[in-house]
C-alpha atoms as a PDB file:
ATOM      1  CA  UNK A   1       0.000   0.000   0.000  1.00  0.00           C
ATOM      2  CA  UNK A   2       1.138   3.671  -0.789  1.00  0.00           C
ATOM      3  CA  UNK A   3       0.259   7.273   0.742  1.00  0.00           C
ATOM      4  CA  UNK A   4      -2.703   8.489  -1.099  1.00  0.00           C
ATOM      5  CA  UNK A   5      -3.675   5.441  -2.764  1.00  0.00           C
ATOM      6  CA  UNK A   6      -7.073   3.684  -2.713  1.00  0.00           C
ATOM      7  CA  UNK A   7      -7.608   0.343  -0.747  1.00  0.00           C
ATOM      8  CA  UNK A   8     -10.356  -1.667   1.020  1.00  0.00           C
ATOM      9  CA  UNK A   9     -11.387  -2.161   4.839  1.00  0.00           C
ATOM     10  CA  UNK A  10     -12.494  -5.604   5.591  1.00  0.00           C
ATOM     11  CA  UNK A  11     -14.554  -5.517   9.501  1.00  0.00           C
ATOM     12  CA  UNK A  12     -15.514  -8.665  11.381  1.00  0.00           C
ATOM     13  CA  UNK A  13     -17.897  -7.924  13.849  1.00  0.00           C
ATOM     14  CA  UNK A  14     -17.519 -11.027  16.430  1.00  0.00           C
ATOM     15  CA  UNK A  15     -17.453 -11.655  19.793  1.00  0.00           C
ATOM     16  CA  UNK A  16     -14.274 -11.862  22.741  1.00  0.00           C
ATOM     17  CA  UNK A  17     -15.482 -15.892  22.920  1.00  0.00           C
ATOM     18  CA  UNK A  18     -16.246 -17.614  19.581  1.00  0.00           C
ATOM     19  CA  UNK A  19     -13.924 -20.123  18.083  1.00  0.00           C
ATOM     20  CA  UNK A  20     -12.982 -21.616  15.049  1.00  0.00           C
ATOM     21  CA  UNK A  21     -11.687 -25.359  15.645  1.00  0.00           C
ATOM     22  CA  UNK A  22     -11.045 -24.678  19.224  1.00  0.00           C
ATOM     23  CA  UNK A  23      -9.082 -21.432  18.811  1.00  0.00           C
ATOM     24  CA  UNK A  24     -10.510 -17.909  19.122  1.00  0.00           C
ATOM     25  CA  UNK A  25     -11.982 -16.643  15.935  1.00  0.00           C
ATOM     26  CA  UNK A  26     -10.416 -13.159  16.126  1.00  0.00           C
ATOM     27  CA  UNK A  27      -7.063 -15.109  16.788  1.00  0.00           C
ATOM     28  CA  UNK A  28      -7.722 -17.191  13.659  1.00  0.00           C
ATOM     29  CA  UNK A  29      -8.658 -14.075  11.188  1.00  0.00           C
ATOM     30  CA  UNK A  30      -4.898 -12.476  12.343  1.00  0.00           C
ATOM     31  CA  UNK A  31      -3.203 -14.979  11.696  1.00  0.00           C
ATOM     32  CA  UNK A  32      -4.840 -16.085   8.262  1.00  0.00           C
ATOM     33  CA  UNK A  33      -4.249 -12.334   6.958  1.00  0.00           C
ATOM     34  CA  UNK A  34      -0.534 -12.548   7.243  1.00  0.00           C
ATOM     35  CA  UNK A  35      -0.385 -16.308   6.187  1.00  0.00           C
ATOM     36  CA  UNK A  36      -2.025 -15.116   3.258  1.00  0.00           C
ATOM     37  CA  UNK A  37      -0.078 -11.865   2.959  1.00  0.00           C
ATOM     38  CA  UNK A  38      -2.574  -8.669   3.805  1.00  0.00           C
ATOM     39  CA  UNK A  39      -0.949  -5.574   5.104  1.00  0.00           C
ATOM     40  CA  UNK A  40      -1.718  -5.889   8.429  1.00  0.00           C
ATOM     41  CA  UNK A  41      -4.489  -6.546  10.762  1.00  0.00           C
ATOM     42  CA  UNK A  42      -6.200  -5.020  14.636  1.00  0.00           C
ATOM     43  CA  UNK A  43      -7.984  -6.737  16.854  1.00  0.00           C
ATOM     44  CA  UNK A  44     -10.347  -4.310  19.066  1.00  0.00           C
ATOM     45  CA  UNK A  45     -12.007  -5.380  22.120  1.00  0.00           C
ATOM     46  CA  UNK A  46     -15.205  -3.490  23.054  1.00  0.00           C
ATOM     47  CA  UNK A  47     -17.167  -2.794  26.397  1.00  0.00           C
ATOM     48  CA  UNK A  48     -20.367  -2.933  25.276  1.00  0.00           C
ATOM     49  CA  UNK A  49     -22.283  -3.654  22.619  1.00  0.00           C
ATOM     50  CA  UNK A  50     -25.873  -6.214  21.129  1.00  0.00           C
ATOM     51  CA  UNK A  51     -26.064  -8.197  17.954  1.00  0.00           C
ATOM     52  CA  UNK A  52     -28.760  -9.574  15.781  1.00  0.00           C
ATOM     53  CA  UNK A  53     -30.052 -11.416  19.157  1.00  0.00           C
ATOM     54  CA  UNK A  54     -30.842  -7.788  20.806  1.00  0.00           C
ATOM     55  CA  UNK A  55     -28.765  -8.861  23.979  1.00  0.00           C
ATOM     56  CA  UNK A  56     -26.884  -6.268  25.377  1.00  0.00           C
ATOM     57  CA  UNK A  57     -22.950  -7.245  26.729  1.00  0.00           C
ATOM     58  CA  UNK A  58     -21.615  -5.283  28.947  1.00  0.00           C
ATOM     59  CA  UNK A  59     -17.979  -5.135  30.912  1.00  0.00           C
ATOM     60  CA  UNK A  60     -20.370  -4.091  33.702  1.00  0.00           C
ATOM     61  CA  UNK A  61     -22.700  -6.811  34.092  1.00  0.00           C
ATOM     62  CA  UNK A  62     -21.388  -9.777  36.374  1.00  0.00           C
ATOM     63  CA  UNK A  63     -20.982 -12.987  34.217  1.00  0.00           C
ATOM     64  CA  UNK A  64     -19.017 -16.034  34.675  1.00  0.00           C
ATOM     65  CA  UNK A  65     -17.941 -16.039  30.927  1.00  0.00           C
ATOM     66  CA  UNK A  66     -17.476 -12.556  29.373  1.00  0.00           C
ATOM     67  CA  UNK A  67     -18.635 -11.936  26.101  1.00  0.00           C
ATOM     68  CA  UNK A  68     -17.966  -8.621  24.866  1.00  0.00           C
ATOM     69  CA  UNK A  69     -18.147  -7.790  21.121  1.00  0.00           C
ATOM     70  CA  UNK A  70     -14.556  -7.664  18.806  1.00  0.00           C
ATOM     71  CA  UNK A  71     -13.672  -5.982  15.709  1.00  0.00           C
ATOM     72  CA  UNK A  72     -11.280  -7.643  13.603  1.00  0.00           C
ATOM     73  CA  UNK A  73      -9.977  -4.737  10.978  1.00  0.00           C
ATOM     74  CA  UNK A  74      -7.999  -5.379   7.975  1.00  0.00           C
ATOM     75  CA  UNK A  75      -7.007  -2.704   5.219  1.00  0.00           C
ATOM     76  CA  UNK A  76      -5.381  -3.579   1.964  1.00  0.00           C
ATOM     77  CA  UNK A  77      -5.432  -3.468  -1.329  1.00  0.00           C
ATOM     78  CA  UNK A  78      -8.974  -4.407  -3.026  1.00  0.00           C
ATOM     79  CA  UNK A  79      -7.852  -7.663  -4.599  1.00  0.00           C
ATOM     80  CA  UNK A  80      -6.007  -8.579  -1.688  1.00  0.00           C
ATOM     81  CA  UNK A  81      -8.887  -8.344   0.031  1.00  0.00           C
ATOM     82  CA  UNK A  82     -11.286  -9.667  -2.598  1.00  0.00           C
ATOM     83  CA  UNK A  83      -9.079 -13.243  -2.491  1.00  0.00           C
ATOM     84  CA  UNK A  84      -9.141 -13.439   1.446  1.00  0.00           C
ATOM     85  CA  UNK A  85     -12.826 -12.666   1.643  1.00  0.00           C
ATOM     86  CA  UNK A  86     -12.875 -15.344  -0.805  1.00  0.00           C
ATOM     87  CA  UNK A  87     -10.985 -17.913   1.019  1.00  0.00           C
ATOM     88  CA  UNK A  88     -12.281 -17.494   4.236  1.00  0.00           C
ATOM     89  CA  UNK A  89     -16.018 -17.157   3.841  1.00  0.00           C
ATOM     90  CA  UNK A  90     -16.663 -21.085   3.889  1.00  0.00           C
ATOM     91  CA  UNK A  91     -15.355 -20.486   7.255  1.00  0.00           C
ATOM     92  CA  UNK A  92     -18.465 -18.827   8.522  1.00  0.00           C
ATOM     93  CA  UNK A  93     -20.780 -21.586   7.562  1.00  0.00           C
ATOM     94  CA  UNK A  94     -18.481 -23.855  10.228  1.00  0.00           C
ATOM     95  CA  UNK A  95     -19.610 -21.185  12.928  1.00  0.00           C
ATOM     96  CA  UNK A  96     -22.436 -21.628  15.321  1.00  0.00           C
ATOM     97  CA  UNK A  97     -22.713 -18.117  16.249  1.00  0.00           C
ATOM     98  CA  UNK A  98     -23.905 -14.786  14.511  1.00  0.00           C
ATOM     99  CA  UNK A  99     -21.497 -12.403  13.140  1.00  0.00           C
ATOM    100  CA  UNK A 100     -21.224  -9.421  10.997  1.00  0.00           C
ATOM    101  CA  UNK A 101     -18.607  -8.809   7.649  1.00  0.00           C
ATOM    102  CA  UNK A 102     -18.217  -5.768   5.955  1.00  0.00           C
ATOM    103  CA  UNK A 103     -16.321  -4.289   3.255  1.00  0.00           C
ATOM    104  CA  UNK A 104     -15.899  -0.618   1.911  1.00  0.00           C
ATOM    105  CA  UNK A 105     -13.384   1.721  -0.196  1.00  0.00           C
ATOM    106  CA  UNK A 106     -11.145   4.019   2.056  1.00  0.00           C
ATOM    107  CA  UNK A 107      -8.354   6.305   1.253  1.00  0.00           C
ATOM    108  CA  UNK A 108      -4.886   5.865   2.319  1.00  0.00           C
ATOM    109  CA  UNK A 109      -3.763   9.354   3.922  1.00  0.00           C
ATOM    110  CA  UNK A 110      -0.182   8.297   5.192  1.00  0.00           C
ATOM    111  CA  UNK A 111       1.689   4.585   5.323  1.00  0.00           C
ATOM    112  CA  UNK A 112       5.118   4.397   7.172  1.00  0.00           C
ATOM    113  CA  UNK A 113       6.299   0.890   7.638  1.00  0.00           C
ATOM    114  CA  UNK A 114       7.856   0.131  10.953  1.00  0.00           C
ATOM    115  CA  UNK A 115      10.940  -1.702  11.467  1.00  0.00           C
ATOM    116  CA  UNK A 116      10.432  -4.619  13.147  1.00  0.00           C
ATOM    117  CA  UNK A 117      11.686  -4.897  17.301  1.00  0.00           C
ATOM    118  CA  UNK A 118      14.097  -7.345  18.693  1.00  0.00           C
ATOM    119  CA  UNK A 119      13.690  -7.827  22.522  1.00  0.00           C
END
């Protein structure tokens, strides 16, 4: 990806506690989009949120097991994209649980690759 170059935002709206073959989803969805080469990918964990089910998860409710919704972001190029969407969609159908995917055009303002940290 370049500086003021179009691309595409892929979005996963899941939640903090499904899996896919006993391993968390959004865990699954990073690691696929660097096997299969995307530009990068975030993970965001949020407080509160409902789905298609209209039941409300909160961080402030009490619960044994919390479930609080995650966003799994990816931007790349549009046929980058476009081949990973591809690939992973029969993954979906394997899933017992709801879920939300969504795609749209963005605008790259500024890319500045990092080097990468040795500890």
């Amino acid at each position: 990806m370049k500086s003021n170059s179009e691309a595409t935002r892929l979005r996963f709206y899941i939640s903090n506690t499904d899996k896919f073959r006993h391993t968390l989803l959004s865990e699954t969805l990073v690691f696929a989009a660097k096997r299969y080469g995307l530009a990068g990918a975030t993970v965001t964990k949020g407080c509160m949120g409902y789905g298609s089910g209209s039941v409300i998860h909160s961080a402030k409710f009490w619960e044994i097991t919390e479930k609080l919704p995650v966003i799994v972001e990816m931007v790349d190029e549009p046929t980058k994209i476009e081949q990973f969407v591809n690939i992973i969609l029969p993954w979906f159908d394997k899933i017992p649980t709801g879920c939300l995917i969504t795609r749209e055009n963005v605008g790259i303002a500024f890319v500045k690759k990092g080097k990468k940290a040795f500890f």
